[in-house]
C-alpha atoms as a PDB file:
ATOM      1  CA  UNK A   1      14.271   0.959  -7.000  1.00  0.00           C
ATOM      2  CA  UNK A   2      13.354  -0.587  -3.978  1.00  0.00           C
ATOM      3  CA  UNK A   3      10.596  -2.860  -3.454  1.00  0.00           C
ATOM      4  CA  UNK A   4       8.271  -1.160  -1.317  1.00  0.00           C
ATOM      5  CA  UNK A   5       8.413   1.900  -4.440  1.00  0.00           C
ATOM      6  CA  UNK A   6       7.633  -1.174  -7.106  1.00  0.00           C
ATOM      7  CA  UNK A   7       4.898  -2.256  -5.059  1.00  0.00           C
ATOM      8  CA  UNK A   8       3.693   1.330  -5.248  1.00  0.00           C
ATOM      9  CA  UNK A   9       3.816   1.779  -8.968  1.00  0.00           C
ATOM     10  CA  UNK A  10       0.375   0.657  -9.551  1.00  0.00           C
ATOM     11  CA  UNK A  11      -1.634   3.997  -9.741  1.00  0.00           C
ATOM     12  CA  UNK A  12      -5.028   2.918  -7.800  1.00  0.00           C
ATOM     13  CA  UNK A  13      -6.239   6.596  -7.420  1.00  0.00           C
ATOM     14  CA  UNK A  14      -3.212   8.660  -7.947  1.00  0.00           C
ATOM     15  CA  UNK A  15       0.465   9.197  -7.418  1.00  0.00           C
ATOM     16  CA  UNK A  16       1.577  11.756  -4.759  1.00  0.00           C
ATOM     17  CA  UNK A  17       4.078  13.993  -6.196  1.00  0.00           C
ATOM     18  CA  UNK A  18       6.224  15.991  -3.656  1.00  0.00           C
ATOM     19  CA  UNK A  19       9.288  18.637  -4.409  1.00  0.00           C
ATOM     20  CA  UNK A  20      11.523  18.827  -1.616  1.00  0.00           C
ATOM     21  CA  UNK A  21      14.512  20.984  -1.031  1.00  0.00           C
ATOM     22  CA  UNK A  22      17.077  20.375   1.815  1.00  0.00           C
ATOM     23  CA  UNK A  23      14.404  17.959   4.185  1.00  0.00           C
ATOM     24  CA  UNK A  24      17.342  16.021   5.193  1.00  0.00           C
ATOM     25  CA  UNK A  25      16.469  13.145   7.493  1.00  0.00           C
ATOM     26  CA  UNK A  26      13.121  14.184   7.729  1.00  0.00           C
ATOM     27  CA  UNK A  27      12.571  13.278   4.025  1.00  0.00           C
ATOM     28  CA  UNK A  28      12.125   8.982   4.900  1.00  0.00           C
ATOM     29  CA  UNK A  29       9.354   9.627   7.729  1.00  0.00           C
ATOM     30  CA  UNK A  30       7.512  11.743   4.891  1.00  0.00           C
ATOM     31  CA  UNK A  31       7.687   9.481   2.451  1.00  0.00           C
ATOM     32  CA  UNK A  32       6.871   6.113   4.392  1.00  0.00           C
ATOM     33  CA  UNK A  33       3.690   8.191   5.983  1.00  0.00           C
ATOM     34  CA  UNK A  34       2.375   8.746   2.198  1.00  0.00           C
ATOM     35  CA  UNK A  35       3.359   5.054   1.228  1.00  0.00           C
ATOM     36  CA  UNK A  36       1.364   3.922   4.124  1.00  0.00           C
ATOM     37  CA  UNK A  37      -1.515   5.562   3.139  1.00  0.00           C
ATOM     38  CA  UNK A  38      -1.389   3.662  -0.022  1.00  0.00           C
ATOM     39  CA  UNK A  39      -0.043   6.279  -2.608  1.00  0.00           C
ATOM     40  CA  UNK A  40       3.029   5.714  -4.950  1.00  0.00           C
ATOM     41  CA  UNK A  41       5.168   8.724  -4.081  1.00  0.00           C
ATOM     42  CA  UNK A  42       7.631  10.842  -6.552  1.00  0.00           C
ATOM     43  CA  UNK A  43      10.170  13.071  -4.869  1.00  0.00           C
ATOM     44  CA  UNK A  44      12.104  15.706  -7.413  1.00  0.00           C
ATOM     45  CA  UNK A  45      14.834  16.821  -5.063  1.00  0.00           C
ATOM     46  CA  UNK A  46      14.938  20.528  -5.957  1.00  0.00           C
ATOM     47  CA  UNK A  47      19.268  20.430  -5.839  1.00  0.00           C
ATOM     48  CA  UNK A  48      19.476  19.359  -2.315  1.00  0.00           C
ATOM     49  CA  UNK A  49      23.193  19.191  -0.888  1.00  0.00           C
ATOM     50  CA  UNK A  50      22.058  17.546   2.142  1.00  0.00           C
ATOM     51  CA  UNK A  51      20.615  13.412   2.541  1.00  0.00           C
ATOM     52  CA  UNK A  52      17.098  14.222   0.961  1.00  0.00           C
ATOM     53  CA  UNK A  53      17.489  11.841  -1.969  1.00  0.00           C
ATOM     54  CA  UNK A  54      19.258   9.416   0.269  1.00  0.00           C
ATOM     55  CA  UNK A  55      16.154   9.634   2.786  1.00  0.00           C
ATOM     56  CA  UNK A  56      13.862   9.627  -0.186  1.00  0.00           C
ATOM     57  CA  UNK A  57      15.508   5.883  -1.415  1.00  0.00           C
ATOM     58  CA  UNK A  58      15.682   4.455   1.602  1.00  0.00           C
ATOM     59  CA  UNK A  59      12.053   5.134   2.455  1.00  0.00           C
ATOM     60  CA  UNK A  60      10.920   3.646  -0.824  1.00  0.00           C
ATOM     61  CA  UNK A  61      10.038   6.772  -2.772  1.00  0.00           C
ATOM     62  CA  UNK A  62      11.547   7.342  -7.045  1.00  0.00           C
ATOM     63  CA  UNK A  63      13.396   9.733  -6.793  1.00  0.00           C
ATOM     64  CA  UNK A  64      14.273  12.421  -9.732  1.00  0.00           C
ATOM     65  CA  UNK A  65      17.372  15.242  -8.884  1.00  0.00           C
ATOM     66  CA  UNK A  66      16.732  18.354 -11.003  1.00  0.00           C
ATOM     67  CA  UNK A  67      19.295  21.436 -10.351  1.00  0.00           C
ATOM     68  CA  UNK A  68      17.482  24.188  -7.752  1.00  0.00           C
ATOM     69  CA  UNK A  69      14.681  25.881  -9.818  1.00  0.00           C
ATOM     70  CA  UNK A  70      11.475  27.100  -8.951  1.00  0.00           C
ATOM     71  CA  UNK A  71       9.569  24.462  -6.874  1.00  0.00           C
ATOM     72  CA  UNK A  72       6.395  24.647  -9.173  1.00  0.00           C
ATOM     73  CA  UNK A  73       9.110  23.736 -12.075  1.00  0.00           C
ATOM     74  CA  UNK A  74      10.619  20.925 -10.307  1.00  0.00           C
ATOM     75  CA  UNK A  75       7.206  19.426  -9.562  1.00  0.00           C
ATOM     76  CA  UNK A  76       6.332  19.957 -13.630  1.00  0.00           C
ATOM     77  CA  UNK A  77       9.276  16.835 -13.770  1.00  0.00           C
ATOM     78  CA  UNK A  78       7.636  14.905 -11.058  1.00  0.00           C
ATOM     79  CA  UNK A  79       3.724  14.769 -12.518  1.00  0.00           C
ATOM     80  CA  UNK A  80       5.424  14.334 -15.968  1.00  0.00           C
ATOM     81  CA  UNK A  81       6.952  11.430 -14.328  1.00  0.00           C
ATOM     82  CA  UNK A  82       3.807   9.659 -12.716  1.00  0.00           C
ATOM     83  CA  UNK A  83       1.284  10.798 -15.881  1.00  0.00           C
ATOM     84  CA  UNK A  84       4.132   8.697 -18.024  1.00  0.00           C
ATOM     85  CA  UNK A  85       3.248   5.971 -15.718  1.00  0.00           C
ATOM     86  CA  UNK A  86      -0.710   6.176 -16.107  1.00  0.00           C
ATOM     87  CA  UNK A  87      -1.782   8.342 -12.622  1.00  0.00           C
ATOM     88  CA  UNK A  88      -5.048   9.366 -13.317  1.00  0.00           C
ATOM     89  CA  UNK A  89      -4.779  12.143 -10.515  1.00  0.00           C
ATOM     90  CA  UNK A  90      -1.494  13.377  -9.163  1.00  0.00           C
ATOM     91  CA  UNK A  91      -1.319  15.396  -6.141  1.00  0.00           C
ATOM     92  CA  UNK A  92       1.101  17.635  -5.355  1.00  0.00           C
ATOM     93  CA  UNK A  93       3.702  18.937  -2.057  1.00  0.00           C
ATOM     94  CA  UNK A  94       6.216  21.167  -1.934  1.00  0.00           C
ATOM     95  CA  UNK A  95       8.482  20.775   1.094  1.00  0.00           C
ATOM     96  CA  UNK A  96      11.487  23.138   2.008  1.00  0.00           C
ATOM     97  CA  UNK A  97      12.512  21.872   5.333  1.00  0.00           C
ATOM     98  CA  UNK A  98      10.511  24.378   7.050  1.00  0.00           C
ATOM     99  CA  UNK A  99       7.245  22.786   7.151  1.00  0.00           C
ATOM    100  CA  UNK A 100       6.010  19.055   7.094  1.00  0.00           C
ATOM    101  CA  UNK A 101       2.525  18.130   6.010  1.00  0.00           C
ATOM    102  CA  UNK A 102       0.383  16.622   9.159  1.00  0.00           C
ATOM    103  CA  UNK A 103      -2.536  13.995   8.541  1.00  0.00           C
ATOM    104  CA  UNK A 104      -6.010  15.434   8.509  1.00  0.00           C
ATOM    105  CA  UNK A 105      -8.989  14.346   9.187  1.00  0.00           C
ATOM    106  CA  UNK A 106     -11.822  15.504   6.790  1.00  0.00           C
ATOM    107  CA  UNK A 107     -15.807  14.672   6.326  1.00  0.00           C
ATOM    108  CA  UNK A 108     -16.643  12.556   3.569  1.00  0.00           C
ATOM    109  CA  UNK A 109     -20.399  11.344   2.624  1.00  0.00           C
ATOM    110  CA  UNK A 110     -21.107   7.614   3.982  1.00  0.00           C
ATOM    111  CA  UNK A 111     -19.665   4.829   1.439  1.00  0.00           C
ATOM    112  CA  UNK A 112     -17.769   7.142  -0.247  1.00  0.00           C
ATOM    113  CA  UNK A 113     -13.982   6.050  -0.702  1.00  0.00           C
ATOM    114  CA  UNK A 114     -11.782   7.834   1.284  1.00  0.00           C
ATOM    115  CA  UNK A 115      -8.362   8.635   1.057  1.00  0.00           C
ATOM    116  CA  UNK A 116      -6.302  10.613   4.042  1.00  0.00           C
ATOM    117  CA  UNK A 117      -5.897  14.087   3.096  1.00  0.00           C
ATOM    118  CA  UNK A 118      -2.299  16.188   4.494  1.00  0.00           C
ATOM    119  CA  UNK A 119      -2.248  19.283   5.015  1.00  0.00           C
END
């Protein structure tokens, strides 16, 4: 586990908990963005045969491998995972190499904490 995911482990509001199937390279950029913002990450590679696990490592995500299943399945390991580890909230992506989430911006009431929201 690499450092950056061991600084993550400490679940301040929740662990992000994404299922991915074939994202390839893209898989590190998604996982640093989500680190950034401050949440520990989980990716279950859904049986991948391409780098996705690889990406997922090197950009400081836990990684689990499950064989291809339904997504909603594979991200049933990943929130076991994090609720094992004391996240209070886990939220949830699942990412076939079609799509990748973009940063929103969203209204929040005025001292409220905030926390970025992808879409």
């Amino acid at each position: 586990m690499s450092r950056r995911a061991k600084d993550a482990m400490d679940p301040i509001d929740g662990w992000v908990v994404i299922a991915a199937y074939q994202l390839g390279r893209k898989m590190r950029g998604v996982v640093e963005q989500v680190l950034d913002a401050g949440y520990p990450v989980v990716v279950v590679d859904n049986g991948s045969t391409d780098e996705t696990s690889d990406e997922a490592v090197l950009g400081g995500a836990v990684v689990l491998r499950v064989q291809h299943c339904d997504p909603e399945a594979a991200l049933l390991n990943g929130i076991d995972f994090a609720r094992k580890r004391g996240a209070p909230y886990v939220y949830t992506f699942i990412l076939d190499g079609h799509e990748l989430p973009e940063r929103k911006e969203r209204s929040v009431p005025q001292g409220a904490h905030t926390a970025p929201l992808f879409a």
